[in-house]
Protein backbone atom coordinates (compact mmCIF):
# COMPACT_ATOMS: atom_id res chain seq x y z
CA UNK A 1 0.68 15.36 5.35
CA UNK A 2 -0.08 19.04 4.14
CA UNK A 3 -3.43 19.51 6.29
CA UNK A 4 -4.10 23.14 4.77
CA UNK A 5 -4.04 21.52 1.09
CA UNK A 6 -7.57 19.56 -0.36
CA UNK A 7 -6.30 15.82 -0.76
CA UNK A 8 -6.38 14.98 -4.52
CA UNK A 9 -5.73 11.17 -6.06
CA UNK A 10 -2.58 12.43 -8.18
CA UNK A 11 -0.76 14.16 -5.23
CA UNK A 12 -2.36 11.24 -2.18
CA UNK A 13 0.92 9.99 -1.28
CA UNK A 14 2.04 7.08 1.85
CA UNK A 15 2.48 9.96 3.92
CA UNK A 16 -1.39 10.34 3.63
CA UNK A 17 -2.47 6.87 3.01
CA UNK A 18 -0.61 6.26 6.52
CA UNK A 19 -1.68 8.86 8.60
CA UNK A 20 -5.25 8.58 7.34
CA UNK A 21 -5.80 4.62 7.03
CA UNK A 22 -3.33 2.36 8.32
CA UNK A 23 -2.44 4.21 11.42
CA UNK A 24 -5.93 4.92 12.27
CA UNK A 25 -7.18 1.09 11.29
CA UNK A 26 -4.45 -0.98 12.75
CA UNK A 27 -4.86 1.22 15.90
CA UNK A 28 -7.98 0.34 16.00
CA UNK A 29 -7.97 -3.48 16.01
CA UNK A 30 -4.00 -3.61 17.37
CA UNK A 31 -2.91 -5.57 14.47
CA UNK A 32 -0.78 -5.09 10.98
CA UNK A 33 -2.42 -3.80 7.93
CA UNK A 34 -2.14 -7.13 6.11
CA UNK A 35 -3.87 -8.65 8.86
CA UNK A 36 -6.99 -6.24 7.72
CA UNK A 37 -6.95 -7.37 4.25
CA UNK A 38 -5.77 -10.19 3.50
CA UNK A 39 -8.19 -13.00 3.34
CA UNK A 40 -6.63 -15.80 4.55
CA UNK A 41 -2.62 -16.98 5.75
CA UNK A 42 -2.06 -18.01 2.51
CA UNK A 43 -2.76 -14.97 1.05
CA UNK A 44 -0.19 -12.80 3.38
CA UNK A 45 2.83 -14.72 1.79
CA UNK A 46 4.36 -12.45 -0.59
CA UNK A 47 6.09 -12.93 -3.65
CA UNK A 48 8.12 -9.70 -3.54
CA UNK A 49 9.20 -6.88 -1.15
CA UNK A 50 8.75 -3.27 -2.73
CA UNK A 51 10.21 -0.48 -0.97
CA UNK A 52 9.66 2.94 -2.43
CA UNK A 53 9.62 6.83 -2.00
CA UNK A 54 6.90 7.88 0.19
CA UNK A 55 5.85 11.01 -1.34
CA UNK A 56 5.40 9.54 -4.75
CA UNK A 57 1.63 9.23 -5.61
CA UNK A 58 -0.06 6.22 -4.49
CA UNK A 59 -1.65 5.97 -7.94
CA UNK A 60 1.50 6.07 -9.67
CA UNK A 61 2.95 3.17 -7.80
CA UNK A 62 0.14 1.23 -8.30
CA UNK A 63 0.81 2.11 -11.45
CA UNK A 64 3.71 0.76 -11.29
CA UNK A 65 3.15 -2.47 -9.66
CA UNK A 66 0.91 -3.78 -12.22
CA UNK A 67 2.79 -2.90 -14.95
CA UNK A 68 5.92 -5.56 -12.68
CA UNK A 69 2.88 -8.14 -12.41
CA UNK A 70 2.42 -8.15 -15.90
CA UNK A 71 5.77 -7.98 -17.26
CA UNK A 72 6.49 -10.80 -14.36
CA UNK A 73 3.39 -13.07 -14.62
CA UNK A 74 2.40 -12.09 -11.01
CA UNK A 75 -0.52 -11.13 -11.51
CA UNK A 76 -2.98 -12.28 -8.09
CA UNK A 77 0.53 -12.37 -6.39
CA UNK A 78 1.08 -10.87 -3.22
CA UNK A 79 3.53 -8.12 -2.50
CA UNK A 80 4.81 -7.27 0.78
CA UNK A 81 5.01 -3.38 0.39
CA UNK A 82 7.25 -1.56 3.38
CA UNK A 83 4.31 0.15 4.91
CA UNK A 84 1.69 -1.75 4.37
């Protein structure tokens, strides 16, 4: 992450979503992200594996996720994303 630059939601990217919450969190309590969120077992099976560019916004590939839920009647699915 740029540290001299303001974050902003268009430009937050993995590189900053994982240096400023998941590394810091899962530190924290020694365990996986998922593990933080998810509410129960059943919840942690995913449906589908997305693996992606880092530095593209996080926005954008949420974006981008819903629009595959949709078009893939997934939607409440999980996903296993690679750094998450």
């Amino acid at each position: 992450p740029n540290f001299e630059q303001p974050l902003e939601l268009q430009t937050f990217n993995l590189y900053h979503t994982s240096h400023w919450i998941i590394k810091p969190a899962t530190l924290r309590y020694t365990c996986s992200f998922v593990e933080l969120v998810a509410q129960d077992a059943e919840t942690q099976f995913p449906c589908w594996f997305v693996s992606h560019a880092w530095q593209e916004a996080v926005c954008r590939f949420v974006a981008c996720l819903r629009q595959h839920a949709e078009l893939r009647n997934a939607l409440g699915l999980a996903y296993w994303v690679c750094a998450y």
